[in-house]
N, C-alpha and C. Protein backbone atom coordinates (compact mmCIF):
# COMPACT_ATOMS: atom_id res chain seq x y z
N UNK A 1 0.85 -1.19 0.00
CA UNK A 1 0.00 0.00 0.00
C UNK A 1 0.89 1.24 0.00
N UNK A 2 0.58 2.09 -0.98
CA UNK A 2 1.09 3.23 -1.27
C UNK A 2 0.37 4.62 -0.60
N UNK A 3 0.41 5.07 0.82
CA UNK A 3 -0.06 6.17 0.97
C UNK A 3 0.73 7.15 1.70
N UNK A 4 0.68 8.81 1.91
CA UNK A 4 1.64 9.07 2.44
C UNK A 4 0.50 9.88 3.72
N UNK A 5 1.80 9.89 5.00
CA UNK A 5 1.32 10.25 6.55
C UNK A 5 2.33 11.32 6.96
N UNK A 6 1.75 11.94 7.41
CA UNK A 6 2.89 13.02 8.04
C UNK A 6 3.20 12.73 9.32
N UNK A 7 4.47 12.78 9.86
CA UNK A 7 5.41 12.10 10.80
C UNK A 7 4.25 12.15 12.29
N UNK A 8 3.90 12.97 12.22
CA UNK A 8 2.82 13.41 13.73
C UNK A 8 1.66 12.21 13.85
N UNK A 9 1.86 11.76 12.56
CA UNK A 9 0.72 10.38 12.54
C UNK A 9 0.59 9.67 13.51
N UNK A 10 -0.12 8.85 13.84
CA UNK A 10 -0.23 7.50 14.93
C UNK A 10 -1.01 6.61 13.59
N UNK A 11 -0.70 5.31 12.89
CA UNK A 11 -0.95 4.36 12.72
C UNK A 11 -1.41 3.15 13.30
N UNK A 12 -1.73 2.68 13.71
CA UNK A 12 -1.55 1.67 14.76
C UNK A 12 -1.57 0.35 13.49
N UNK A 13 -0.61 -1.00 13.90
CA UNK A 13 -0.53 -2.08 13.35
C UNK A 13 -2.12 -2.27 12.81
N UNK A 14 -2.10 -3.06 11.60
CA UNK A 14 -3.34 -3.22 11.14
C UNK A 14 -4.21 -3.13 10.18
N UNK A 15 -4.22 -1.59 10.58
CA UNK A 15 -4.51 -0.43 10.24
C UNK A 15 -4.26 -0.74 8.30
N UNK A 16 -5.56 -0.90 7.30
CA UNK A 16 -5.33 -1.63 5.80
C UNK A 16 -5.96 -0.01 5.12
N UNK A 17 -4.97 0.77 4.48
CA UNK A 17 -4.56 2.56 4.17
C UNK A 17 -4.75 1.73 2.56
N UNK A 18 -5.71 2.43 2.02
CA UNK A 18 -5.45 2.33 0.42
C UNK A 18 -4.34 3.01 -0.56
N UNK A 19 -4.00 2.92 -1.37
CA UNK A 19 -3.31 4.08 -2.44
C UNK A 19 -3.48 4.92 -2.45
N UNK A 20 -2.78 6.37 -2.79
CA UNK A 20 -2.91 7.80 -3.08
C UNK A 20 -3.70 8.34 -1.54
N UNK A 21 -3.94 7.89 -0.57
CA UNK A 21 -4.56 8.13 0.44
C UNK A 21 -3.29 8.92 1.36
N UNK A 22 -3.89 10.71 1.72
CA UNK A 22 -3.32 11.11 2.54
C UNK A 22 -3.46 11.57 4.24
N UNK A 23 -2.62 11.45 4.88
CA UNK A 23 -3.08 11.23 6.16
C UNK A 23 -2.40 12.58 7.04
N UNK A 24 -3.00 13.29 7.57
CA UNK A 24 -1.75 15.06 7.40
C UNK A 24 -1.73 14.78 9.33
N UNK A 25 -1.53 15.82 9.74
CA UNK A 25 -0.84 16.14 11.24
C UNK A 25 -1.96 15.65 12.17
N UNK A 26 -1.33 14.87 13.05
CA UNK A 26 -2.07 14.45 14.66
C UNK A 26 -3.36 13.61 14.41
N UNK A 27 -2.89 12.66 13.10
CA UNK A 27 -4.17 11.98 13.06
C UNK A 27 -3.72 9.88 13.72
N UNK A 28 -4.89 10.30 14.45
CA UNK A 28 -4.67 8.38 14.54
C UNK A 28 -5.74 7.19 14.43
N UNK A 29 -5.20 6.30 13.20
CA UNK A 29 -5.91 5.24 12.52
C UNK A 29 -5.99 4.52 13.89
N UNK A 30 -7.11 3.58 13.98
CA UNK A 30 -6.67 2.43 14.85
C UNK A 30 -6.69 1.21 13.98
N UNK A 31 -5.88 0.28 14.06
CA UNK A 31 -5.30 -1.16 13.64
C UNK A 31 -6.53 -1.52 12.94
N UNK A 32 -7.64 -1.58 13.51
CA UNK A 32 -8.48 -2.40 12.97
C UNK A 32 -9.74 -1.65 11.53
N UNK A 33 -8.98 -0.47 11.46
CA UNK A 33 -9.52 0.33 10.74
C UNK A 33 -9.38 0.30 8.66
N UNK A 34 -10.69 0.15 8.19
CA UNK A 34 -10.22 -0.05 6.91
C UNK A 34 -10.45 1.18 5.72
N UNK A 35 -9.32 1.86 5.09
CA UNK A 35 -9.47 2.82 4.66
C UNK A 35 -9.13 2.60 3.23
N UNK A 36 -10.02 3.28 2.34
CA UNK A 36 -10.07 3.36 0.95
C UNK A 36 -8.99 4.10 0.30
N UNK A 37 -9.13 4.14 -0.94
CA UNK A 37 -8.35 4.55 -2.32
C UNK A 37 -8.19 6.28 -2.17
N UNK A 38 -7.26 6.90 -2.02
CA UNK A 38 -7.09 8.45 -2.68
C UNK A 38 -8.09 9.05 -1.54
N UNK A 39 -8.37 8.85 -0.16
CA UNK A 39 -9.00 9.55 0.65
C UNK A 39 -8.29 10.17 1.34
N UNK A 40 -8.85 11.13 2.00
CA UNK A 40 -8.02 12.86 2.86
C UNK A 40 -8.27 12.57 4.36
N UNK A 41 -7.82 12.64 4.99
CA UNK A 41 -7.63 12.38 6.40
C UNK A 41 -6.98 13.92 6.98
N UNK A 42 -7.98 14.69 7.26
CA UNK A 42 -7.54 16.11 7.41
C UNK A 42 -6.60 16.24 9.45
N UNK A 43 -6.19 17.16 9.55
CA UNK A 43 -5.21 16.95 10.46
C UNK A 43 -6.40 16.61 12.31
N UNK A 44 -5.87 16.54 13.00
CA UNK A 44 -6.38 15.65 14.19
C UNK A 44 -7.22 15.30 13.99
N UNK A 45 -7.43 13.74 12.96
CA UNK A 45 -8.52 13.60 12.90
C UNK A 45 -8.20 11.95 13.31
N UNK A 46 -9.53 11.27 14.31
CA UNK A 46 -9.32 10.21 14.49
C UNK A 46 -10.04 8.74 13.96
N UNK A 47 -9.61 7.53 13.73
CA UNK A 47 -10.37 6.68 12.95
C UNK A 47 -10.49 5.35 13.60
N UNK A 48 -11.80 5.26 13.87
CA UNK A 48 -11.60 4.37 15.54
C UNK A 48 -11.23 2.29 14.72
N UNK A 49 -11.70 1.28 15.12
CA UNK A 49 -11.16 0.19 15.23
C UNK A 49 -12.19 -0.34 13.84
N UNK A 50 -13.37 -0.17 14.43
CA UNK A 50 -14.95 -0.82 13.54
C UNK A 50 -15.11 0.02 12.42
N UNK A 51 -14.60 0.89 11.69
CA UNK A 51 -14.58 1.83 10.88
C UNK A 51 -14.32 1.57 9.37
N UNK A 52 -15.53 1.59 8.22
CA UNK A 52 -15.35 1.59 7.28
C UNK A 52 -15.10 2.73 6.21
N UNK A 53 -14.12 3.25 5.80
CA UNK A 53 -13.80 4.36 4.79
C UNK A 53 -13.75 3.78 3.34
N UNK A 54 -14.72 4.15 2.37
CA UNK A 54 -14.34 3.89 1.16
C UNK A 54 -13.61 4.90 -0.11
N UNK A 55 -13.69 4.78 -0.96
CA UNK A 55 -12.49 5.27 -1.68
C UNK A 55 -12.94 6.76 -2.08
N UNK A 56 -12.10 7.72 -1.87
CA UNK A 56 -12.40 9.13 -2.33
C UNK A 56 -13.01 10.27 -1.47
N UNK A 57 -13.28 9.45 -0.13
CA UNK A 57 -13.58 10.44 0.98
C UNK A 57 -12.58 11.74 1.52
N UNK A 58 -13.48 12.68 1.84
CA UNK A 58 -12.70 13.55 2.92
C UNK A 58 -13.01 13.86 4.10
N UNK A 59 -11.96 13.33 4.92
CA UNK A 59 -12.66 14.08 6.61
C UNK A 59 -12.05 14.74 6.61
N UNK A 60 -12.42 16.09 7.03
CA UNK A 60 -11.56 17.27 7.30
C UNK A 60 -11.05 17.66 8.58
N UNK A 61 -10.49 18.57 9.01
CA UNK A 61 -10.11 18.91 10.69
C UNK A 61 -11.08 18.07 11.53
N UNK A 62 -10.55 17.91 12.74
CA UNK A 62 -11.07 17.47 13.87
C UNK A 62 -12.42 16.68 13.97
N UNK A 63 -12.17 15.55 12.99
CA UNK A 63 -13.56 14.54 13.09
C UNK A 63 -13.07 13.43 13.77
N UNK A 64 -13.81 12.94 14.29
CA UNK A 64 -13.83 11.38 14.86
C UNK A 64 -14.68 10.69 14.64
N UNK A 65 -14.12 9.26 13.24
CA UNK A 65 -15.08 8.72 13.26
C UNK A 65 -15.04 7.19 14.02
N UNK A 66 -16.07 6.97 14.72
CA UNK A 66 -15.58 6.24 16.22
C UNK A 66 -16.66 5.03 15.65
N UNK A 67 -15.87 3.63 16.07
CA UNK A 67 -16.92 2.33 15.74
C UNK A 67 -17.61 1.95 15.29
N UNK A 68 -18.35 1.74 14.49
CA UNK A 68 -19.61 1.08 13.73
C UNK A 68 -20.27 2.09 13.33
N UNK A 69 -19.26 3.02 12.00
CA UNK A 69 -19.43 3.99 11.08
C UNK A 69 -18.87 3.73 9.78
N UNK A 70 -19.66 3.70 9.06
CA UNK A 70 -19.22 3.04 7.27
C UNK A 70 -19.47 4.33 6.54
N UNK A 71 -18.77 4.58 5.88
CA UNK A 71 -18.32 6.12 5.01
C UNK A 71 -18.19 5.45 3.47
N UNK A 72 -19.47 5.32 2.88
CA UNK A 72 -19.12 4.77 1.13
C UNK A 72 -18.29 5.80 0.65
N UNK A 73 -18.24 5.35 -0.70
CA UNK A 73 -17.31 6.27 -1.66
C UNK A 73 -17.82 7.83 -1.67
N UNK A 74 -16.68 8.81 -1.51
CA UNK A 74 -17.08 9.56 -1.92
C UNK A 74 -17.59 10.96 -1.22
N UNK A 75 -17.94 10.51 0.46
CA UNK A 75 -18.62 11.05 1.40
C UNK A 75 -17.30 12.44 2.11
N UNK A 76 -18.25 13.67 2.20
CA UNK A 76 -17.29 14.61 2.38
C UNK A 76 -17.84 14.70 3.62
N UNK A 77 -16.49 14.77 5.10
CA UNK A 77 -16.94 15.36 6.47
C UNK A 77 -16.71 16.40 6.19
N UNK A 78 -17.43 17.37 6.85
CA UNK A 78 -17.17 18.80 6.83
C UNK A 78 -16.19 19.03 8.32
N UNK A 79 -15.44 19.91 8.54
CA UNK A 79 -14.80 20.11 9.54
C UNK A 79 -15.07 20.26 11.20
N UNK A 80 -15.57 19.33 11.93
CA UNK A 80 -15.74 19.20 13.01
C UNK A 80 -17.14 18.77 13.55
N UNK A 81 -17.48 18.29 12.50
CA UNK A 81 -18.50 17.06 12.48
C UNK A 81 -18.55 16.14 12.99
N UNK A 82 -20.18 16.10 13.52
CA UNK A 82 -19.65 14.69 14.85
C UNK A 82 -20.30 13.41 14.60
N UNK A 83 -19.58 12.07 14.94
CA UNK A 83 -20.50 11.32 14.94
C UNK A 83 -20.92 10.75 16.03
N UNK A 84 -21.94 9.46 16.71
CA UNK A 84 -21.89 9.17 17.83
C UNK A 84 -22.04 8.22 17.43
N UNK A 85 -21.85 7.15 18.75
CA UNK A 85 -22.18 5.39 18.63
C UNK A 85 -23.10 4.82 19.50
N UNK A 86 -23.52 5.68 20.24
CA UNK A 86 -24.49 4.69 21.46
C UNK A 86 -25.46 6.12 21.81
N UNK A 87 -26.50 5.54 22.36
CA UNK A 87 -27.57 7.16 22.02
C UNK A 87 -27.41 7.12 23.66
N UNK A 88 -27.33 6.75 24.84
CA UNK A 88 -27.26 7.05 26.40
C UNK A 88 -26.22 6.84 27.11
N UNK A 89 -25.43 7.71 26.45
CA UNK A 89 -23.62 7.80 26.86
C UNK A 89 -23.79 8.10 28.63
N UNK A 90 -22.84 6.96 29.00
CA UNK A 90 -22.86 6.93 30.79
C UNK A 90 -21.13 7.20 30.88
N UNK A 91 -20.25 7.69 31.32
CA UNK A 91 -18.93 7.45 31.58
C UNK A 91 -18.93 6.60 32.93
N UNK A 92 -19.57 6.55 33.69
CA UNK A 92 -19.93 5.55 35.05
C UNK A 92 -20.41 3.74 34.06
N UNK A 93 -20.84 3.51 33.20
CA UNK A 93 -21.54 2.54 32.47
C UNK A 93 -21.31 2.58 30.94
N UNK A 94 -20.66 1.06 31.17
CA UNK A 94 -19.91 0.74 29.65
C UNK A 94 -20.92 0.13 28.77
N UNK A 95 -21.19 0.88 27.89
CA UNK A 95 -22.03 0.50 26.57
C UNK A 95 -21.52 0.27 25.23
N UNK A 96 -20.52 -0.25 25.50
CA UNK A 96 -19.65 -0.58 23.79
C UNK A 96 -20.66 -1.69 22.99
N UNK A 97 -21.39 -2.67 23.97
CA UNK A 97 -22.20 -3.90 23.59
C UNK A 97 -23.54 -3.32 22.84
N UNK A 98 -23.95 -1.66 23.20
CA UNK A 98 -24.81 -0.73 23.17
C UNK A 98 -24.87 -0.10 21.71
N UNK A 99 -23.31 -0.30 20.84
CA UNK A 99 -23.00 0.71 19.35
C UNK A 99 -24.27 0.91 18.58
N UNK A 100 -24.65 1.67 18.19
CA UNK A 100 -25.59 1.56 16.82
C UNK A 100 -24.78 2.00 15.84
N UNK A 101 -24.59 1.10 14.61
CA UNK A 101 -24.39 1.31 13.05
C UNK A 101 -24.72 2.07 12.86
N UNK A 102 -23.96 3.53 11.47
CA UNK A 102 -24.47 4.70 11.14
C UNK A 102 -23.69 4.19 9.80
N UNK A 103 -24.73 4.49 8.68
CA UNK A 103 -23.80 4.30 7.07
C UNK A 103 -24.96 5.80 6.81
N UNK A 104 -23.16 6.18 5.56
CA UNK A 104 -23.37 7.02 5.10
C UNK A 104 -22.77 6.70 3.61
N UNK A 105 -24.04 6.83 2.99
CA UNK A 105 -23.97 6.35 1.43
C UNK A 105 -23.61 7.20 0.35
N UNK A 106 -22.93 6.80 -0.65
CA UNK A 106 -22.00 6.74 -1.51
C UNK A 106 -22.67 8.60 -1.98
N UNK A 107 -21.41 9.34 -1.65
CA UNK A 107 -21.72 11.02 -2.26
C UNK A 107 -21.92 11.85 -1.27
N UNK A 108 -22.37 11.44 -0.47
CA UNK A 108 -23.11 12.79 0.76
C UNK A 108 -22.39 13.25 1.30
N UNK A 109 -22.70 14.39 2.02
CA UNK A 109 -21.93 15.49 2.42
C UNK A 109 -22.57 16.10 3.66
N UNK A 110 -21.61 16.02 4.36
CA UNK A 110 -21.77 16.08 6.00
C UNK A 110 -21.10 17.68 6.36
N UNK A 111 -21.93 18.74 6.33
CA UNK A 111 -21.43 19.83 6.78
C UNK A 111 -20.70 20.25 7.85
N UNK A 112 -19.92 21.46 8.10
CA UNK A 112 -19.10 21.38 9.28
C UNK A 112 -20.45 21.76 10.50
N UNK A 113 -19.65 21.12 11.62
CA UNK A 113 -20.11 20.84 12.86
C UNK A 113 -21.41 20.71 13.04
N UNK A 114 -21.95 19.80 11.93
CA UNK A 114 -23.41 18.95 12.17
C UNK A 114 -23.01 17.67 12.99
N UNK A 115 -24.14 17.20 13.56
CA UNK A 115 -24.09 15.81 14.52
C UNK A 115 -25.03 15.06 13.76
N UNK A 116 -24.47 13.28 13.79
CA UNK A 116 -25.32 12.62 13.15
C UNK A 116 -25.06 11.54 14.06
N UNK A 117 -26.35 11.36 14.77
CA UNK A 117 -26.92 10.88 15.74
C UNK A 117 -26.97 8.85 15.25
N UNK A 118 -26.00 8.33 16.53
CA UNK A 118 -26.12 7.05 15.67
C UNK A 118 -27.22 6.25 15.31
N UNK A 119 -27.18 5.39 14.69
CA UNK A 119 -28.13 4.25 14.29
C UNK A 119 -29.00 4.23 12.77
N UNK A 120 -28.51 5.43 11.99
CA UNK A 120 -29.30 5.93 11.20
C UNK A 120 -28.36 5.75 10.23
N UNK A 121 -29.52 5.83 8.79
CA UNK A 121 -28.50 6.03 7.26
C UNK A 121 -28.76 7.12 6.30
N UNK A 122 -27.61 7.68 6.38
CA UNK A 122 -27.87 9.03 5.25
C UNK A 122 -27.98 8.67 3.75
N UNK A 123 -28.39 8.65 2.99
CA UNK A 123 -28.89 8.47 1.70
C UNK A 123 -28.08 9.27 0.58
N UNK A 124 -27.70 8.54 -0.48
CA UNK A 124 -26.76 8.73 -1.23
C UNK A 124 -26.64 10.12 -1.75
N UNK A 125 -25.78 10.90 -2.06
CA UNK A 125 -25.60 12.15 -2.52
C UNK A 125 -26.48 13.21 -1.82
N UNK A 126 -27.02 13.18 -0.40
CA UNK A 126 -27.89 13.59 0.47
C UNK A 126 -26.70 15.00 1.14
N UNK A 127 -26.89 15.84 1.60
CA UNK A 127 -26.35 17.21 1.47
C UNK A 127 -27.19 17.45 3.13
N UNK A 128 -26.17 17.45 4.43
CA UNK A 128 -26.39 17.99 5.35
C UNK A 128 -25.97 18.60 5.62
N UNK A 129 -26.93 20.31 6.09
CA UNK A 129 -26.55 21.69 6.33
C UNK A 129 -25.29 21.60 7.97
N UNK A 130 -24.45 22.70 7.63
CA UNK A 130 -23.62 23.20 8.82
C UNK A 130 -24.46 23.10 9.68
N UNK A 131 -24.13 22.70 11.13
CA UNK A 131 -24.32 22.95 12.26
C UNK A 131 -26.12 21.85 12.42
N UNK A 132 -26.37 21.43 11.74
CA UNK A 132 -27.98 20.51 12.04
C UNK A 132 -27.34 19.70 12.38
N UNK A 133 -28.73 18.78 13.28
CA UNK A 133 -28.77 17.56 14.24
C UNK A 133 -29.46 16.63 13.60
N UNK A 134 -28.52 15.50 13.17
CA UNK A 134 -29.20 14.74 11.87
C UNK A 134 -29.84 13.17 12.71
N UNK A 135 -30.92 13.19 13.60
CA UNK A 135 -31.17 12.36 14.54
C UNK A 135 -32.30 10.84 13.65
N UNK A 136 -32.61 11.30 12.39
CA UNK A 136 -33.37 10.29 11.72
C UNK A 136 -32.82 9.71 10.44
N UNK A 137 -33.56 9.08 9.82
CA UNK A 137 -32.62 8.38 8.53
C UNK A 137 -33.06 9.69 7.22
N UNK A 138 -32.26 9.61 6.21
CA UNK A 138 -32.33 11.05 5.37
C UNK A 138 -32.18 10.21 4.09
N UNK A 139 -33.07 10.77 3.02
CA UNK A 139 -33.60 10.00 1.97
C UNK A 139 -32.33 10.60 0.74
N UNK A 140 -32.09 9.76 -0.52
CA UNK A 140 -31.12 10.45 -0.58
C UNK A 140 -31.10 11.55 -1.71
N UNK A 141 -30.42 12.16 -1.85
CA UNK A 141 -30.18 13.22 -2.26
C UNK A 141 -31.02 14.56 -1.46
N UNK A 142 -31.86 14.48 -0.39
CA UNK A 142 -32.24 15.50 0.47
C UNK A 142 -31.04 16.33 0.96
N UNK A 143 -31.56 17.53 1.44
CA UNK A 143 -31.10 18.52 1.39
C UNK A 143 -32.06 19.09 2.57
N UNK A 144 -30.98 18.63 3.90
CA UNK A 144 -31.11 18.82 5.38
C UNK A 144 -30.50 20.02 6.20
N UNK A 145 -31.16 20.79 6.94
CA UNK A 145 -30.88 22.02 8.04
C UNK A 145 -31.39 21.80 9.17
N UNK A 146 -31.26 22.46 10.04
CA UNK A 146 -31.70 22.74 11.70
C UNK A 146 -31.44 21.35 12.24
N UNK A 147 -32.17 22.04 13.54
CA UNK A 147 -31.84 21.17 15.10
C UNK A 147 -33.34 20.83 15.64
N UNK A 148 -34.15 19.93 15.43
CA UNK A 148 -33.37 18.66 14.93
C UNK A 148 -33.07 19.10 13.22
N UNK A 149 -32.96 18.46 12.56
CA UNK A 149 -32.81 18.43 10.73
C UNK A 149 -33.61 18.27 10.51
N UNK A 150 -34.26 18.91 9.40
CA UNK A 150 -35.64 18.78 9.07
C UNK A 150 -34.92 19.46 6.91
N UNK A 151 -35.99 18.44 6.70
CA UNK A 151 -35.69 18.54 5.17
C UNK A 151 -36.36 19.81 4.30
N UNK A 152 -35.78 20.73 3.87
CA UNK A 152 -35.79 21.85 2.93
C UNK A 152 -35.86 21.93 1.79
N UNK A 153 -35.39 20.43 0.88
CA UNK A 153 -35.31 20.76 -0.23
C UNK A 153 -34.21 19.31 -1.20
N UNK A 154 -34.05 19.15 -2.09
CA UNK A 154 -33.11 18.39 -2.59
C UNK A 154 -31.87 18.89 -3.82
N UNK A 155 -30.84 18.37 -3.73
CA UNK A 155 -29.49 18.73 -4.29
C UNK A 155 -29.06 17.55 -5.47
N UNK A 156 -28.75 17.87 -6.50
CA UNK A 156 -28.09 17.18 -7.77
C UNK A 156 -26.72 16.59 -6.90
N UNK A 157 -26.08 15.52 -7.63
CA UNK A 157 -24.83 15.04 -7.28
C UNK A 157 -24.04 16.21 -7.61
N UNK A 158 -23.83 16.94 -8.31
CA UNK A 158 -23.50 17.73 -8.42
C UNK A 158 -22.84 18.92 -7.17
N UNK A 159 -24.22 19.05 -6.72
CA UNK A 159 -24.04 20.12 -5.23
C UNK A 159 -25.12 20.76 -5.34
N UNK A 160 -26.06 20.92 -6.10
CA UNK A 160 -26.65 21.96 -6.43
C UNK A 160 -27.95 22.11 -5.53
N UNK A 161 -28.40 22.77 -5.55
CA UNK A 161 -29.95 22.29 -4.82
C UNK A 161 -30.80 22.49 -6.30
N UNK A 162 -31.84 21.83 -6.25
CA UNK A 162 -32.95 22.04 -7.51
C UNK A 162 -34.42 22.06 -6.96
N UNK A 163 -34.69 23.06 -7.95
CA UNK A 163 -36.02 23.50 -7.98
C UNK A 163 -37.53 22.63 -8.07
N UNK A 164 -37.54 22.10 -7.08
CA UNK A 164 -38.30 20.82 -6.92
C UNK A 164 -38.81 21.36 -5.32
N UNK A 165 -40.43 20.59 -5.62
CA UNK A 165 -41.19 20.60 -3.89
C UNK A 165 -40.20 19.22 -2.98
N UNK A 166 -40.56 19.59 -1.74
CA UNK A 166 -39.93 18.47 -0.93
C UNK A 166 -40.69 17.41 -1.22
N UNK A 167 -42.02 17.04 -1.36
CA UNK A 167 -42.54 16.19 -1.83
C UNK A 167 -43.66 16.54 -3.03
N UNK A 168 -44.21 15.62 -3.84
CA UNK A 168 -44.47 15.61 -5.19
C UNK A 168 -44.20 14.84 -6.21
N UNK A 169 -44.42 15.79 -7.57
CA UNK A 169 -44.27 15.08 -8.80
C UNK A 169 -43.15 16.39 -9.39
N UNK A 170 -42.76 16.27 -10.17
CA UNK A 170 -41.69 17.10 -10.86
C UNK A 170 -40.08 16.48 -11.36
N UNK A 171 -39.98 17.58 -12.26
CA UNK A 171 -38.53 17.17 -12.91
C UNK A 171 -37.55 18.25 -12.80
N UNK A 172 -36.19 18.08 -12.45
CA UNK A 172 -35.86 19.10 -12.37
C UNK A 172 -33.84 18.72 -13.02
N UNK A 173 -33.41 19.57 -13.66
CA UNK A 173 -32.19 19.58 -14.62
C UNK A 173 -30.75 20.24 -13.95
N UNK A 174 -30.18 19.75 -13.37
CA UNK A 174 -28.84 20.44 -12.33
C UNK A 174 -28.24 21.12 -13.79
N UNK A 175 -28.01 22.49 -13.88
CA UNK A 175 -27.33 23.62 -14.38
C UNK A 175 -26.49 23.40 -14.59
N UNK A 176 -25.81 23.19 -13.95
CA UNK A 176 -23.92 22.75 -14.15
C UNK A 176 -23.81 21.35 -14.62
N UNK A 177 -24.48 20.23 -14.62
CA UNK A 177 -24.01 19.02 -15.25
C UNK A 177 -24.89 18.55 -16.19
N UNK A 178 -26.18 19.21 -16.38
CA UNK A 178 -27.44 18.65 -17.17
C UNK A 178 -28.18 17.26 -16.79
N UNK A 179 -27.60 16.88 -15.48
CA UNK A 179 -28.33 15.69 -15.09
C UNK A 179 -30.00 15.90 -14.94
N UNK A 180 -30.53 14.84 -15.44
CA UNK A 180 -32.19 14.98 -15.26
C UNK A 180 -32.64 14.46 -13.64
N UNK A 181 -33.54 14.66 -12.84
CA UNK A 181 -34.00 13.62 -11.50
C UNK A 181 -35.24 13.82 -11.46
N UNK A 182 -35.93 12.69 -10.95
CA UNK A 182 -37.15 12.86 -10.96
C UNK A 182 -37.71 12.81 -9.94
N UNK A 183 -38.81 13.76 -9.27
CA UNK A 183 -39.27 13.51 -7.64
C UNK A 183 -40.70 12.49 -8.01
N UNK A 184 -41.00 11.47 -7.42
CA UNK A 184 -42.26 10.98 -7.34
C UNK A 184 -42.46 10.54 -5.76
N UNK A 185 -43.26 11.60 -4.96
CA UNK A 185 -43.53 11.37 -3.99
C UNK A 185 -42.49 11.84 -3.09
N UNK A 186 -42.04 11.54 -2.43
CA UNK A 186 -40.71 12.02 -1.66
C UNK A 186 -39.57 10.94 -1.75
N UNK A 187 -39.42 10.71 -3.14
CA UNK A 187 -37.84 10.05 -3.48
C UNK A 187 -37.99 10.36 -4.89
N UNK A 188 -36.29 10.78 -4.50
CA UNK A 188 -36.02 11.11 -6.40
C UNK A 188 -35.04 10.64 -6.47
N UNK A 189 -35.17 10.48 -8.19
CA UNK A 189 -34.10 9.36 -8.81
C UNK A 189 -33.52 10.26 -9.65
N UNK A 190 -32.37 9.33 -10.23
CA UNK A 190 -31.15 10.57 -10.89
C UNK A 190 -32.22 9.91 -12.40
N UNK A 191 -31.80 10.39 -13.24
CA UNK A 191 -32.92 9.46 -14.63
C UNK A 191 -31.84 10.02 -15.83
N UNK A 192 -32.09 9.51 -17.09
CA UNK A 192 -31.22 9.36 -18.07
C UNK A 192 -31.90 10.46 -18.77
N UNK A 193 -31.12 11.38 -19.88
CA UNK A 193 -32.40 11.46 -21.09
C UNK A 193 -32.67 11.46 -22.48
């Protein structure tokens, strides 16, 4: 495996780093951690044991992504974004047996210092606003704000947001790439044309 770490790193044995994958200041993998192809590992950032990273991600500054968190291809942390693993954190009472699974599917984008509350799945190319509390599952390509998160609207793979009701019928054309999507009901699909 070809990736490069800057000396401040912590690796721990194990620890399976894809190609072109960079790893910058005060970050530490743990051993049991599996990380994808050409992904960014922004500086103190930590990557706990149960941790799936797939290829092309970025976590940026000061994320931790801690145990039974799967990151598909592609998924951008925004800078100081949180995740959690157990919803009734005791420091008196050990709940590791307690984790809930959080996947975050292939594209989405996790704004800086939003929380995404474990047990839930964010939905592919799905776009969560800075600073929201993402406590339910998010359909994908939605386009999430506030505390709790509550859905506003939907975004092209692209980035874009498009001119579409939150729920409905409609078609709507991302500007910058000409992709078509279609809303029927409250899920939209990317569509050919």
């Amino acid at each position: 495996m070809i990736y490069s770490a800057h000396p401040s790193a912590i690796i721990d044995d194990g620890a399976q780093i894809g190609n072109g994958t960079c790893i910058w200041h005060f970050v530490h993998v743990c051993g049991g951690a599996h990380i994808g192809r050409n992904v960014s590992l922004g500086q103190n950032v930590f990557i706990g044991n149960k941790v799936n990273i797939g290829d092309n991600c970025k976590v940026q500054n000061n994320v931790s992504v801690y145990d039974s968190v799967t990151l598909e291809e592609g998924v951008f942390c925004g800078p100081s974004m949180v995740f959690t693993n157990v919803l009734n954190p005791r420091s008196l009472i050990d709940r590791k047996s307690e984790y809930r699974s959080t996947l975050v599917k292939k594209g989405a984008t996790l704004g800086a210092n939003c929380t995404i509350v474990c047990g839930i799945t964010i939905g592919e190319f799905a776009f969560i606003g800075a600073g929201a509390v993402v406590n339910r599952n998010v359909p994908a390509y939605a386009l999430m704000v506030g505390v709790p998160a509550r859905q506003i609207g939907w975004m092209s793979e692209f980035g874009e947001r498009l001119a579409l009701p939150i729920q409905g019928e409609g078609v709507a054309i991302c500007i910058h790439s000409g992709d078509s999507y279609l809303l029927s009901g409250n899920k939209l699909t990317k569509v050919n044309v």
